[in-house]
N, C-alpha and C. Protein backbone atom coordinates (compact mmCIF):
# COMPACT_ATOMS: atom_id res chain seq x y z
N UNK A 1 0.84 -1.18 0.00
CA UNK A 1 0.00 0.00 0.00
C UNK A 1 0.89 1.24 0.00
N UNK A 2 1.03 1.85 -1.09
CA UNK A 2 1.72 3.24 -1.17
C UNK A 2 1.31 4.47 -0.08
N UNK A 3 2.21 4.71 0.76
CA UNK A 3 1.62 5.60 1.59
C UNK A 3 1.73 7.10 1.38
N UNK A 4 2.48 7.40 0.59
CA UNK A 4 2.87 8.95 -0.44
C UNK A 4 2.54 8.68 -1.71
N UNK A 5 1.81 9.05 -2.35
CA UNK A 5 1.80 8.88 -3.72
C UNK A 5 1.59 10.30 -4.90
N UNK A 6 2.13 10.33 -5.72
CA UNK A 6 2.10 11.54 -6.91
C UNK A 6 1.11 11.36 -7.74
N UNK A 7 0.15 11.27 -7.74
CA UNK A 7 -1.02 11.09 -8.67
C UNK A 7 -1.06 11.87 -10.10
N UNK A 8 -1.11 11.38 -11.22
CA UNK A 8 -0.91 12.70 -12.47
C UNK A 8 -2.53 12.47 -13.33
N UNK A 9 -2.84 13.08 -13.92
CA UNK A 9 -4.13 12.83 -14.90
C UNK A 9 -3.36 12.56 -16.02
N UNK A 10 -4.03 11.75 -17.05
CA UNK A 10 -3.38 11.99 -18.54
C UNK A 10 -4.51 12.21 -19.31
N UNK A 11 -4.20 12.44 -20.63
CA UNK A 11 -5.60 12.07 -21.21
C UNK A 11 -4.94 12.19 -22.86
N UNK A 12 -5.44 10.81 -23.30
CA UNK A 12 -5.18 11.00 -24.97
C UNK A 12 -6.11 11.45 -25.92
N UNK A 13 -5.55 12.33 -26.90
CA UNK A 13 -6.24 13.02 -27.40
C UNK A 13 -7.17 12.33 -28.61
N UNK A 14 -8.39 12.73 -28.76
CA UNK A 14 -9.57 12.31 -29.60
C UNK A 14 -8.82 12.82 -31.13
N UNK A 15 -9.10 11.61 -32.38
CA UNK A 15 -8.69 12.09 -33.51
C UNK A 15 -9.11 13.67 -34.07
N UNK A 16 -10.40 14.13 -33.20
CA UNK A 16 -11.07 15.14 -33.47
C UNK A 16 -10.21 16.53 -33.21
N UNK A 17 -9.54 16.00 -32.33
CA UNK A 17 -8.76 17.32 -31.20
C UNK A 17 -7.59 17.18 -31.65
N UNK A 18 -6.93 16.98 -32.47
CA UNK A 18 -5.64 16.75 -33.04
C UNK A 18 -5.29 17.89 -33.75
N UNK A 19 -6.10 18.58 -34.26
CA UNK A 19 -5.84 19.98 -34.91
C UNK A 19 -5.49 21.06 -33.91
N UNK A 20 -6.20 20.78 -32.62
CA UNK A 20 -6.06 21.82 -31.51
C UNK A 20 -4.51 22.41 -31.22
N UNK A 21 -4.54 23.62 -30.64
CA UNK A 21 -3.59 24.14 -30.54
C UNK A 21 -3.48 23.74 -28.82
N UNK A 22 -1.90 24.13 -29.17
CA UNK A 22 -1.22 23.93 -27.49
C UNK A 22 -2.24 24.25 -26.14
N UNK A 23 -2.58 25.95 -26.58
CA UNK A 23 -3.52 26.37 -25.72
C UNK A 23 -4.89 25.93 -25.14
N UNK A 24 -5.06 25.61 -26.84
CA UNK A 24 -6.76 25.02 -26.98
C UNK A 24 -6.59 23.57 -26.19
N UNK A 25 -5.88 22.54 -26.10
CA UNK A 25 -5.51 21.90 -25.95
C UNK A 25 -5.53 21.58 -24.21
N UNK A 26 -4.54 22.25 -24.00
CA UNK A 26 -4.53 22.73 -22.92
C UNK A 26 -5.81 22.93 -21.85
N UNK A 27 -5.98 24.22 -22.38
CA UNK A 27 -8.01 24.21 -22.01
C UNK A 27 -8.78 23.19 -21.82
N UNK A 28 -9.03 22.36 -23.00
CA UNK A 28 -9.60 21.04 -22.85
C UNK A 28 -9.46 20.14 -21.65
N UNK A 29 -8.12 20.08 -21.91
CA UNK A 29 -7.69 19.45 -20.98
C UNK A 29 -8.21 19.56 -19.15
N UNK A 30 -7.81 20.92 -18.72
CA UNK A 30 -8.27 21.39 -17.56
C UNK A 30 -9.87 21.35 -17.29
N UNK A 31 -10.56 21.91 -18.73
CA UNK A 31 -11.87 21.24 -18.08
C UNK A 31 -12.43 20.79 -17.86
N UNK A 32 -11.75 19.52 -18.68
CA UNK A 32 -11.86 18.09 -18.29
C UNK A 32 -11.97 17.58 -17.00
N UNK A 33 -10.32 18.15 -16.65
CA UNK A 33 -10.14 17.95 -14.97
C UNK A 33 -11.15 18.56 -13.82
N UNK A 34 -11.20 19.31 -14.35
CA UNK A 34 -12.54 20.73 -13.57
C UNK A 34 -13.59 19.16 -13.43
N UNK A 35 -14.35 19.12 -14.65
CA UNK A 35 -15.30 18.14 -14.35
C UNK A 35 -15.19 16.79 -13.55
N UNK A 36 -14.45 16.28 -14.12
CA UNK A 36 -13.64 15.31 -13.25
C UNK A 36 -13.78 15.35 -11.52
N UNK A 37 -12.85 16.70 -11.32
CA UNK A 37 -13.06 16.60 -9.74
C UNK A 37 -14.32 17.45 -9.11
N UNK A 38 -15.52 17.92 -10.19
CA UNK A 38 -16.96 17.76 -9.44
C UNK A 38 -17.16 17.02 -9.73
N UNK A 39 -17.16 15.87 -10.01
CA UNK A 39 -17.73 14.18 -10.37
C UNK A 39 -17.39 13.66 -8.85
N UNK A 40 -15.84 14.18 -7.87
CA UNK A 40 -15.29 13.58 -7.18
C UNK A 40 -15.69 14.20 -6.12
N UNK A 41 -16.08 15.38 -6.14
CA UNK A 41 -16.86 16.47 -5.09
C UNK A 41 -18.82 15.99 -4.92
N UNK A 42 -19.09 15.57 -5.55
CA UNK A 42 -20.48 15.15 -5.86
C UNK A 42 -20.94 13.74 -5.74
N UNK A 43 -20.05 12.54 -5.60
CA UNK A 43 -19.69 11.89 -5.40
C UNK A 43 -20.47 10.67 -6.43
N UNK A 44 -20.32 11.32 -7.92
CA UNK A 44 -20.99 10.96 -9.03
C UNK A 44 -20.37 9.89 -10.06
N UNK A 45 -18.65 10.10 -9.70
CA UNK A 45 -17.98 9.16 -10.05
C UNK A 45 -18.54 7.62 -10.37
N UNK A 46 -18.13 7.27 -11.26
CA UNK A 46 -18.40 6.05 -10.91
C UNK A 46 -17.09 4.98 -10.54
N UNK A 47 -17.10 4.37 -9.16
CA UNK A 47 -16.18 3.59 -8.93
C UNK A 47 -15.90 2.68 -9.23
N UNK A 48 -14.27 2.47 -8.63
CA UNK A 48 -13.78 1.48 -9.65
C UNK A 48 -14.16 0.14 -8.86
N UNK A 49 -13.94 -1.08 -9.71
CA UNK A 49 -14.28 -1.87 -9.32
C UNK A 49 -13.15 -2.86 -8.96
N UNK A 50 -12.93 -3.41 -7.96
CA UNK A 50 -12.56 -4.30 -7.13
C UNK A 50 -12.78 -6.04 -6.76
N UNK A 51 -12.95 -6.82 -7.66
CA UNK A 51 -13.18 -8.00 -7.60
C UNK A 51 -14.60 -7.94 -7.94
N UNK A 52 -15.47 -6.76 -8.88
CA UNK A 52 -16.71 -6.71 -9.25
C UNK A 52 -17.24 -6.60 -8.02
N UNK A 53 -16.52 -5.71 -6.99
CA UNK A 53 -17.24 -5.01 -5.93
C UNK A 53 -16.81 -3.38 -5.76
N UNK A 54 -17.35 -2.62 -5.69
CA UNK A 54 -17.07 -0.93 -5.62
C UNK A 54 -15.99 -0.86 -4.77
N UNK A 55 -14.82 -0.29 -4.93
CA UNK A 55 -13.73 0.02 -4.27
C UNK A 55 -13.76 1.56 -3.46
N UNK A 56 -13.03 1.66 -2.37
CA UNK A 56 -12.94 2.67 -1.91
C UNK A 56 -12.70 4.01 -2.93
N UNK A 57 -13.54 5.25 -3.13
CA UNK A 57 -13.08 6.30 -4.07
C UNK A 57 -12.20 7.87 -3.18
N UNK A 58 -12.21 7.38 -1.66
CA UNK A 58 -11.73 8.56 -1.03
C UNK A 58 -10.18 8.97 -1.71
N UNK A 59 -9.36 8.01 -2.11
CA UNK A 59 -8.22 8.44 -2.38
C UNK A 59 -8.15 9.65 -3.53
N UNK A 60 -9.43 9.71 -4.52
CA UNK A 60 -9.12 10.86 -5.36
C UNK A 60 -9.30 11.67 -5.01
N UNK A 61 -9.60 12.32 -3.70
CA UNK A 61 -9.42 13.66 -3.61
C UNK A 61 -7.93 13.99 -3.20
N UNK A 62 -7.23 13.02 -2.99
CA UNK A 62 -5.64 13.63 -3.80
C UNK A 62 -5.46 14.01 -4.93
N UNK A 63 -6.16 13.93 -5.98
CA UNK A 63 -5.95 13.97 -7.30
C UNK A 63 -5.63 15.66 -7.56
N UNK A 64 -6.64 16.68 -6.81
CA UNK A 64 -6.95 18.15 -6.83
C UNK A 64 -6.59 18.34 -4.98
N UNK A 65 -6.31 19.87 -5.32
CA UNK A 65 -5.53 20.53 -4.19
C UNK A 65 -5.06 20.01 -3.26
N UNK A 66 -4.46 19.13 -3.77
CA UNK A 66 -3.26 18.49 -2.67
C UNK A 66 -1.72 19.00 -2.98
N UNK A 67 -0.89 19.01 -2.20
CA UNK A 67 -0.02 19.00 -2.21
C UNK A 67 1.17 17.89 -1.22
N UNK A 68 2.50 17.80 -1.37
CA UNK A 68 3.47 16.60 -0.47
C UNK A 68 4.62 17.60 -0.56
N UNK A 69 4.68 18.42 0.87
CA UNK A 69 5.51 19.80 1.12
C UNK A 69 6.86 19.25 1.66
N UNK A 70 7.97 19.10 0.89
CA UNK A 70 8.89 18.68 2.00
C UNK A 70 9.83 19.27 2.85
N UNK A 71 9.29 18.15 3.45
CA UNK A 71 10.49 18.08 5.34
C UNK A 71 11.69 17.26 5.21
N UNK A 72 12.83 17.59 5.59
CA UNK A 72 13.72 16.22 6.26
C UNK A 72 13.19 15.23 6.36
N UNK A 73 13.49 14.14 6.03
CA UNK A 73 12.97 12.56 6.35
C UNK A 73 11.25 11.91 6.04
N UNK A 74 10.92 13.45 6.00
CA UNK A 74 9.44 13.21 5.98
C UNK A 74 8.23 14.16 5.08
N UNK A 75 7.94 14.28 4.18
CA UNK A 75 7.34 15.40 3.53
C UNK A 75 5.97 15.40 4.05
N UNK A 76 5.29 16.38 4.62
CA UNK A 76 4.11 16.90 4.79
C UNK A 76 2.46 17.22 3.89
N UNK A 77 1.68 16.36 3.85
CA UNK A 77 0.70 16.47 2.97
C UNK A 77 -0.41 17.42 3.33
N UNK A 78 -0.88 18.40 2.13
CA UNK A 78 -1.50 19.46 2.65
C UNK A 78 -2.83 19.45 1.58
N UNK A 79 -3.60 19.65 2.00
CA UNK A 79 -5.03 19.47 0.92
C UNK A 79 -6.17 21.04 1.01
N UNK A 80 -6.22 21.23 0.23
CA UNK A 80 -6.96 22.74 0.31
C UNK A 80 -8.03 22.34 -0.63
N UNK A 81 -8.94 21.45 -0.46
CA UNK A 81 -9.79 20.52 -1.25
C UNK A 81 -11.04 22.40 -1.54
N UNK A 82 -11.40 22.41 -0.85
CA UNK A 82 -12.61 23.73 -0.73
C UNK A 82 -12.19 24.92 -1.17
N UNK A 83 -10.96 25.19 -0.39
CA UNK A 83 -10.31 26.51 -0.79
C UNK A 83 -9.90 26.75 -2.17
N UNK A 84 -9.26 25.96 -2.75
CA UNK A 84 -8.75 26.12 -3.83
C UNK A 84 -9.81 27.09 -5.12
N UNK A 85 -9.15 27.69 -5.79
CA UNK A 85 -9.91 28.33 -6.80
C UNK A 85 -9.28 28.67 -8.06
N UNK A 86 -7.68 28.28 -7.79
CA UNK A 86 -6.51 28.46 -9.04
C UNK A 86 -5.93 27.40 -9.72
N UNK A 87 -5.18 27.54 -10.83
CA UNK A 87 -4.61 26.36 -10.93
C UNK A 87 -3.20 26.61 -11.28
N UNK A 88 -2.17 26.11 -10.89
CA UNK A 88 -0.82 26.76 -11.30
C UNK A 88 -0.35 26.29 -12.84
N UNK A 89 0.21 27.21 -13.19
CA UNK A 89 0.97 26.64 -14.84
C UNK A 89 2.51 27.00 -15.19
N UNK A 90 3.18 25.39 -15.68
CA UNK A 90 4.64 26.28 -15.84
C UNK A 90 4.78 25.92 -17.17
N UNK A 91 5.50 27.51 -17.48
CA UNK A 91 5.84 26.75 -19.03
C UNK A 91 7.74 27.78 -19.16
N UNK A 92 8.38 26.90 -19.94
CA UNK A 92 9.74 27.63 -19.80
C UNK A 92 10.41 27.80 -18.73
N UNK A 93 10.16 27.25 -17.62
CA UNK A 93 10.63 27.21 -15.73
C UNK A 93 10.22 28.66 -15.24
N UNK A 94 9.15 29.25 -16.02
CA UNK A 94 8.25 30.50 -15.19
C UNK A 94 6.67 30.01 -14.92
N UNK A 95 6.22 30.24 -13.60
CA UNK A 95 4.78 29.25 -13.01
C UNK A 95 4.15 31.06 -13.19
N UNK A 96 2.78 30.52 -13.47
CA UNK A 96 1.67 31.46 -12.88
C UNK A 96 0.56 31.07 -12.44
N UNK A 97 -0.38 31.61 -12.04
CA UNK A 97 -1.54 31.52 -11.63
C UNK A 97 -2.78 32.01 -11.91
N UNK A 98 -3.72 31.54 -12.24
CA UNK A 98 -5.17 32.10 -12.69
C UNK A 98 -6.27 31.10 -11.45
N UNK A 99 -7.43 32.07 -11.42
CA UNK A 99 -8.48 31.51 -11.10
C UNK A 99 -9.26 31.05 -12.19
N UNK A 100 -9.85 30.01 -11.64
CA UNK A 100 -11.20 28.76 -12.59
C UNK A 100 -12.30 29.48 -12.46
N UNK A 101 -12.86 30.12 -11.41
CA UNK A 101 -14.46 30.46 -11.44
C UNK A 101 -14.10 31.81 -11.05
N UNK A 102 -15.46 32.61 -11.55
CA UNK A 102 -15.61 33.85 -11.51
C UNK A 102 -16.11 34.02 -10.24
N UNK A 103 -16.38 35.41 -10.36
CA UNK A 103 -16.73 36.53 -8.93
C UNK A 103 -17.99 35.54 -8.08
N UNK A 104 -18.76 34.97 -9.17
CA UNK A 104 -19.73 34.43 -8.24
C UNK A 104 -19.65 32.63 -7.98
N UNK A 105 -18.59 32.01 -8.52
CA UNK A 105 -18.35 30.88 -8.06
C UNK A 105 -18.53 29.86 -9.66
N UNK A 106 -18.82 30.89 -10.56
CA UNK A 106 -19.09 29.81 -11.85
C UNK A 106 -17.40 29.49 -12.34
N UNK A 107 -17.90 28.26 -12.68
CA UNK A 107 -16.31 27.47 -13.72
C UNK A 107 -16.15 28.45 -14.84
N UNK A 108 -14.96 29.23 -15.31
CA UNK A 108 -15.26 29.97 -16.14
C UNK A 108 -14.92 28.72 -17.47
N UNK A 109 -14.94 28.97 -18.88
CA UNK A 109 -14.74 28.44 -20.08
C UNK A 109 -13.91 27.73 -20.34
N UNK A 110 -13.87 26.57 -20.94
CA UNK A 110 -12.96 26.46 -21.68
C UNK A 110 -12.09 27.42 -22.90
N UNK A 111 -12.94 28.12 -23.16
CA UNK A 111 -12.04 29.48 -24.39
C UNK A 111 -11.47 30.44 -23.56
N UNK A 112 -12.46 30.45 -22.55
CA UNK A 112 -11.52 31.80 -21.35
C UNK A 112 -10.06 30.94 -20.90
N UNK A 113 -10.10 29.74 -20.80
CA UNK A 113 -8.77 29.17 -19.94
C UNK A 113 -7.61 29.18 -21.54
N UNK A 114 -8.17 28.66 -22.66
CA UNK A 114 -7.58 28.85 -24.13
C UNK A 114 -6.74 30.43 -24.01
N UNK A 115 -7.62 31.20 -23.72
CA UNK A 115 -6.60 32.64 -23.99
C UNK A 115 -5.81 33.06 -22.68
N UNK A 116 -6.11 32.31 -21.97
CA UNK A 116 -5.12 32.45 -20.28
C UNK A 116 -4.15 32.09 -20.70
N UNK A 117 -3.91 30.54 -21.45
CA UNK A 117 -3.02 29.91 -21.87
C UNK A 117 -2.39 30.10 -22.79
N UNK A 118 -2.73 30.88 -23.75
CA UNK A 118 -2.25 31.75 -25.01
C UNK A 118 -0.96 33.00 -24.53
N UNK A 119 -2.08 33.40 -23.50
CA UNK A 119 -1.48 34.97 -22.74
C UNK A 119 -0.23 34.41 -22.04
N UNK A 120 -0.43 33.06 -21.03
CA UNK A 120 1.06 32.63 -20.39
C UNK A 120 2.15 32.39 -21.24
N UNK A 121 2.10 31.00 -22.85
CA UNK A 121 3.31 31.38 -23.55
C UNK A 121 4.00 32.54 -23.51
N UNK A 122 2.45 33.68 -24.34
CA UNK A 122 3.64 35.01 -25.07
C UNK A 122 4.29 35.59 -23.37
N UNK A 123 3.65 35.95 -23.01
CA UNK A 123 4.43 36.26 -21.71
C UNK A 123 5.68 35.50 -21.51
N UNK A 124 5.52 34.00 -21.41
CA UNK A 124 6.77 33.67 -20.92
C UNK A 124 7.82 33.55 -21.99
N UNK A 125 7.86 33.45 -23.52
CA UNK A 125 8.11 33.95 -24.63
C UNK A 125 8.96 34.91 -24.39
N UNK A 126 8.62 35.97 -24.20
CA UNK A 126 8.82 37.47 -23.95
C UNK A 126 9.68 37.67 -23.41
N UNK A 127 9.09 37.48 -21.77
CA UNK A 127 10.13 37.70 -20.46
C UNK A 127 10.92 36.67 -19.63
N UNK A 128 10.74 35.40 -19.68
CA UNK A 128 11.31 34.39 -19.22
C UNK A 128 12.93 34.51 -19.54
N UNK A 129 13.10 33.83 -18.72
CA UNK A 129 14.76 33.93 -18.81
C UNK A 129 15.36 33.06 -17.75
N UNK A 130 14.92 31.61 -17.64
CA UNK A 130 15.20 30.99 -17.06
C UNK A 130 14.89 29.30 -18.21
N UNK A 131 15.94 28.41 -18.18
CA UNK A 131 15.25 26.98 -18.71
C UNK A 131 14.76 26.49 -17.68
N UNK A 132 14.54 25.32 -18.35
CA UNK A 132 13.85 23.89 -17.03
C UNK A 132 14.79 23.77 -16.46
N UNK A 133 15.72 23.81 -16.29
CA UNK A 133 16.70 23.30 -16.01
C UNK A 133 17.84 24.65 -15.08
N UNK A 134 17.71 25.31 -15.44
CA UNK A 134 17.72 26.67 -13.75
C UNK A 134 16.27 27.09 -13.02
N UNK A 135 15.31 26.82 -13.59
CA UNK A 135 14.29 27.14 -12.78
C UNK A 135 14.03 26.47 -11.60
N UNK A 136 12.96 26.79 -10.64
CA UNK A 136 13.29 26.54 -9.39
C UNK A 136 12.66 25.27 -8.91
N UNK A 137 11.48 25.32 -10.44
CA UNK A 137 10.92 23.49 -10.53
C UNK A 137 12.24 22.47 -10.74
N UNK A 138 13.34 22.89 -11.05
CA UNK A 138 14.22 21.28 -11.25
C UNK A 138 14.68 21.21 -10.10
N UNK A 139 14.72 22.20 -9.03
CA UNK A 139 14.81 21.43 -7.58
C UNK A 139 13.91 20.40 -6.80
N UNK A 140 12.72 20.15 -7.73
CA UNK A 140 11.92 19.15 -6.90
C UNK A 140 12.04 17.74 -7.59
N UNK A 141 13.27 17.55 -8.51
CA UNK A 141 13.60 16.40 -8.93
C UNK A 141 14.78 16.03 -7.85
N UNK A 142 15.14 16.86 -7.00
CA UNK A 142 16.47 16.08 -5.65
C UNK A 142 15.50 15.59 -5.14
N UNK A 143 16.53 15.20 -4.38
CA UNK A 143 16.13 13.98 -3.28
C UNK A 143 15.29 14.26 -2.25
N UNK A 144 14.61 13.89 -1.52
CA UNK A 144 13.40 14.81 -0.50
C UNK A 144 14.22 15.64 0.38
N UNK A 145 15.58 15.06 1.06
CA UNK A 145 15.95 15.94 1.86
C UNK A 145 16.79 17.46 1.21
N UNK A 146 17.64 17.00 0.09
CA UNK A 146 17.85 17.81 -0.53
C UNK A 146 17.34 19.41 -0.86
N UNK A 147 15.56 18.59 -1.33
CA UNK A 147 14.84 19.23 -1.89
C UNK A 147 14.17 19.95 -0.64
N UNK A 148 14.14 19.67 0.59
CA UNK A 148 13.37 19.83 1.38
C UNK A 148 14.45 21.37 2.07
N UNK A 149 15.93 21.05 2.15
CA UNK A 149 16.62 21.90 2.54
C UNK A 149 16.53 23.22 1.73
N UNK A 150 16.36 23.05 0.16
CA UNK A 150 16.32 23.85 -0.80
C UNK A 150 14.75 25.24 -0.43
N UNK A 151 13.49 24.19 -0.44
CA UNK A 151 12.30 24.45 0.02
C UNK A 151 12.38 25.26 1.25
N UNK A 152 13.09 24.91 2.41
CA UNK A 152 13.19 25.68 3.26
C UNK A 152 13.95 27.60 3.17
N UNK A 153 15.19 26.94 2.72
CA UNK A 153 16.06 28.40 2.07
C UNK A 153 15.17 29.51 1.51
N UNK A 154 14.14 28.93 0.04
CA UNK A 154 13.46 29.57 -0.14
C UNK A 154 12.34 30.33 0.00
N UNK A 155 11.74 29.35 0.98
CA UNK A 155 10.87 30.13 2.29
C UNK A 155 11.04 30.92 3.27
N UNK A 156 12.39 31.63 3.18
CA UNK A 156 12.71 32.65 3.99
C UNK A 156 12.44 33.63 3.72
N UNK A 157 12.25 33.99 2.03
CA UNK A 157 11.98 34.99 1.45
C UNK A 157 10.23 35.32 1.22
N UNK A 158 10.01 36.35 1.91
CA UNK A 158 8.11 36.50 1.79
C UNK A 158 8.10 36.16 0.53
N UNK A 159 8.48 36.85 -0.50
CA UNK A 159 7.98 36.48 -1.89
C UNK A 159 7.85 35.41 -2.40
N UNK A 160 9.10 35.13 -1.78
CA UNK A 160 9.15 33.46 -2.25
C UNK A 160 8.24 32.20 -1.76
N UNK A 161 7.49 32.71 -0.48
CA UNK A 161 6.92 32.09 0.48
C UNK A 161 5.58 32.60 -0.54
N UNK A 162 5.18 33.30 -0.39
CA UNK A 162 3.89 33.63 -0.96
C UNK A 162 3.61 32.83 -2.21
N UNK A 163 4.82 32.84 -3.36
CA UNK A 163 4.57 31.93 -4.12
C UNK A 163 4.52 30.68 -4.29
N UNK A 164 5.35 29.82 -3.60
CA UNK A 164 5.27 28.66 -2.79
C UNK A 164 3.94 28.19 -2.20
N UNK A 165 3.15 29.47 -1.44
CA UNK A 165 1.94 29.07 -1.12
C UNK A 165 1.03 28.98 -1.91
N UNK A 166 1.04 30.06 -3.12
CA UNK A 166 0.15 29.91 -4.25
C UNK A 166 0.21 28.35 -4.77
N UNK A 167 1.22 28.35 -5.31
CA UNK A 167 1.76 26.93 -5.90
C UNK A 167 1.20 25.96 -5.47
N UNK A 168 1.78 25.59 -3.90
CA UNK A 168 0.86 24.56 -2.88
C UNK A 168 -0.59 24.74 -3.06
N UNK A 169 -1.43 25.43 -2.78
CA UNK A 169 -2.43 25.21 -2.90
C UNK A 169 -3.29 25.86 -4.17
N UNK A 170 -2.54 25.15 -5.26
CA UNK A 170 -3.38 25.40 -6.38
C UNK A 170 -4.24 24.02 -6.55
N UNK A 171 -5.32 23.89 -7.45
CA UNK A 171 -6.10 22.74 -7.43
C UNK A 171 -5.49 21.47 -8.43
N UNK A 172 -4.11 22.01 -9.44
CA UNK A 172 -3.75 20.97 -10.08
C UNK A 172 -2.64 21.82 -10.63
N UNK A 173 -1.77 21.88 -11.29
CA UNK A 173 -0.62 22.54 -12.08
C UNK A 173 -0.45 21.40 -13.43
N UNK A 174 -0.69 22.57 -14.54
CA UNK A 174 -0.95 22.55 -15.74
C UNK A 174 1.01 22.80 -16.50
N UNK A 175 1.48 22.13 -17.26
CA UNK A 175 2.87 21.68 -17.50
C UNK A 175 2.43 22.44 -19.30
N UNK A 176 2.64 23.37 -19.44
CA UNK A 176 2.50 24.10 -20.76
C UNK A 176 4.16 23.84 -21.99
N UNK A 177 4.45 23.21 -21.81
CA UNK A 177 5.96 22.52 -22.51
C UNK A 177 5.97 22.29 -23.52
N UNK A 178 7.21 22.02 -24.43
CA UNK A 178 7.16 22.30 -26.43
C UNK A 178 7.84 20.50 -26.39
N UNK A 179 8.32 19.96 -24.85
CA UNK A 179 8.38 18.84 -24.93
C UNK A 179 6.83 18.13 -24.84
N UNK A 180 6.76 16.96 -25.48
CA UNK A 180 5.37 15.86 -25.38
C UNK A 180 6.05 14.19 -25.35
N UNK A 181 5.82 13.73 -24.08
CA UNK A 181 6.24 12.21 -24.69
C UNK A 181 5.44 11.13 -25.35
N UNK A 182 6.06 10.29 -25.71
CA UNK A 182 5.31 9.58 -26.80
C UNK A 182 4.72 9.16 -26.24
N UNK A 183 4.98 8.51 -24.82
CA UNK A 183 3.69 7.04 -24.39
C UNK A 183 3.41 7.63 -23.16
N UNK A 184 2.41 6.70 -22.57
CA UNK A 184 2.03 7.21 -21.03
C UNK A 184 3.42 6.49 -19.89
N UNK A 185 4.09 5.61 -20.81
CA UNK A 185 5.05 4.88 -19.58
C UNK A 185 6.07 5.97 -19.46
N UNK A 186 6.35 6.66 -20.97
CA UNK A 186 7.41 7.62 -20.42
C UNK A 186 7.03 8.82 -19.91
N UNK A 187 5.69 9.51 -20.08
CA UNK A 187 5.36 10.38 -19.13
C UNK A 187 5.39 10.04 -17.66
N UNK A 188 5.09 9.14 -17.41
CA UNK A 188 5.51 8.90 -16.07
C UNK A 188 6.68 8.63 -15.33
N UNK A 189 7.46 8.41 -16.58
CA UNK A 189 9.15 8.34 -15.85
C UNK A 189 9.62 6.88 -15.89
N UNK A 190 8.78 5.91 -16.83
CA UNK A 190 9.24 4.78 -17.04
C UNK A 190 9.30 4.49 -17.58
N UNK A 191 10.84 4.13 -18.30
CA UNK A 191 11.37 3.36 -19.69
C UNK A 191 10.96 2.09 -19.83
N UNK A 192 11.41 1.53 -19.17
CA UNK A 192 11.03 -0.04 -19.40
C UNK A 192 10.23 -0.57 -18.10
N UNK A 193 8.98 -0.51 -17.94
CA UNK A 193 8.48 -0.88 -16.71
C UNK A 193 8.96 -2.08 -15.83
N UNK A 194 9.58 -3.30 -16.90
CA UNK A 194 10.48 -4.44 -15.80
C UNK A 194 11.46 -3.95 -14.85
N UNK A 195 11.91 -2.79 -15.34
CA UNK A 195 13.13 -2.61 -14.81
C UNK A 195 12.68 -2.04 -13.42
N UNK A 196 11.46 -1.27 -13.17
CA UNK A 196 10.85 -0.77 -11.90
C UNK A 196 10.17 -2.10 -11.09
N UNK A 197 10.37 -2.72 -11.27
CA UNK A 197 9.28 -4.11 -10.68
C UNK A 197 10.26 -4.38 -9.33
């Protein structure tokens, strides 16, 4: 029984949606997820099945506003299941943030999240000036303690803390990248699945 786990969504694309752009794409995608976790808020899901008996469904509400904050020896799990109202996005190793629902609580669009996502490229296009690879996301590929010492350093700084907190409690973080892998084993980080067994 995994007692930390990283949960990711995937979703392959319909021959229909193949024309879509990054953004458009993108969009889809999230409101997909949007629906998804009121399916999981509503408790409309339909569960999975278990020896053709309904299995426990509490674990997906890790899926949305969770976060695994790390500590030394031990990383900290934090869930802002209600609160949440943003979703974080990195593209080029620069993150931002938008809200999903408007002033009065509605999901806004899929075309409204399309030009959010439009607006983050050129922005990060523009002004970015960091790769994947100095940005402050490739510190959460060390090691927990590593990463956890790193996490701390940077929480000294309000700004940095503030964004950190945004981050943490966004409802999912959206990966806007010009990389795509081919299969779902290597999106997940596995070449040859024997070799993880």
């Amino acid at each position: 029984v995994p007692v930390n786990v990283s949960p990711t969504l995937t979703m392959e694309p319909r021959t229909t949606e193949n024309h879509l752009s990054q953004a458009d794409w993108a969009a889809l995608y999230l409101a997909r997820a949007l629906e998804f976790k009121d399916q999981i808020e509503t408790g409309t899901i339909k569960p999975d099945l278990v020896r053709n008996e309904a299995g426990c469904m509490d674990q997906y509400k890790r899926l949305f506003s969770s976060c695994r904050v790390p500590f030394p020896k031990r990383d900290a799990y934090t869930n802002n299941w209600m609160a949440s109202r943003h979703v974080a996005v990195v593209h080029r190793g620069s993150f931002f943030c938008f809200d999903v629902f408007d002033e009065n609580g509605n999901k806004l669009t899929a075309a409204h999240f399309s030009r959010l996502f439009q607006r983050i490229v050129t922005l990060s296009d523009r002004y970015g000036n960091c790769s994947e690879e100095e940005g402050v996301g490739a510190l959460t590929t060390l090691g927990r303690d590593e990463w956890a010492h790193w996490h701390r350093i940077l929480r000294e700084k309000s700004q940095n803390r503030n964004a950190l907190r945004k981050l943490e409690s966004s409802i999912l973080l959206v990966c806007l990248e010009d990389y795509s892998p081919d299969r779902h084993v290597e999106l997940l980080g596995q070449n040859n699945p024997s070799e993880n067994d």
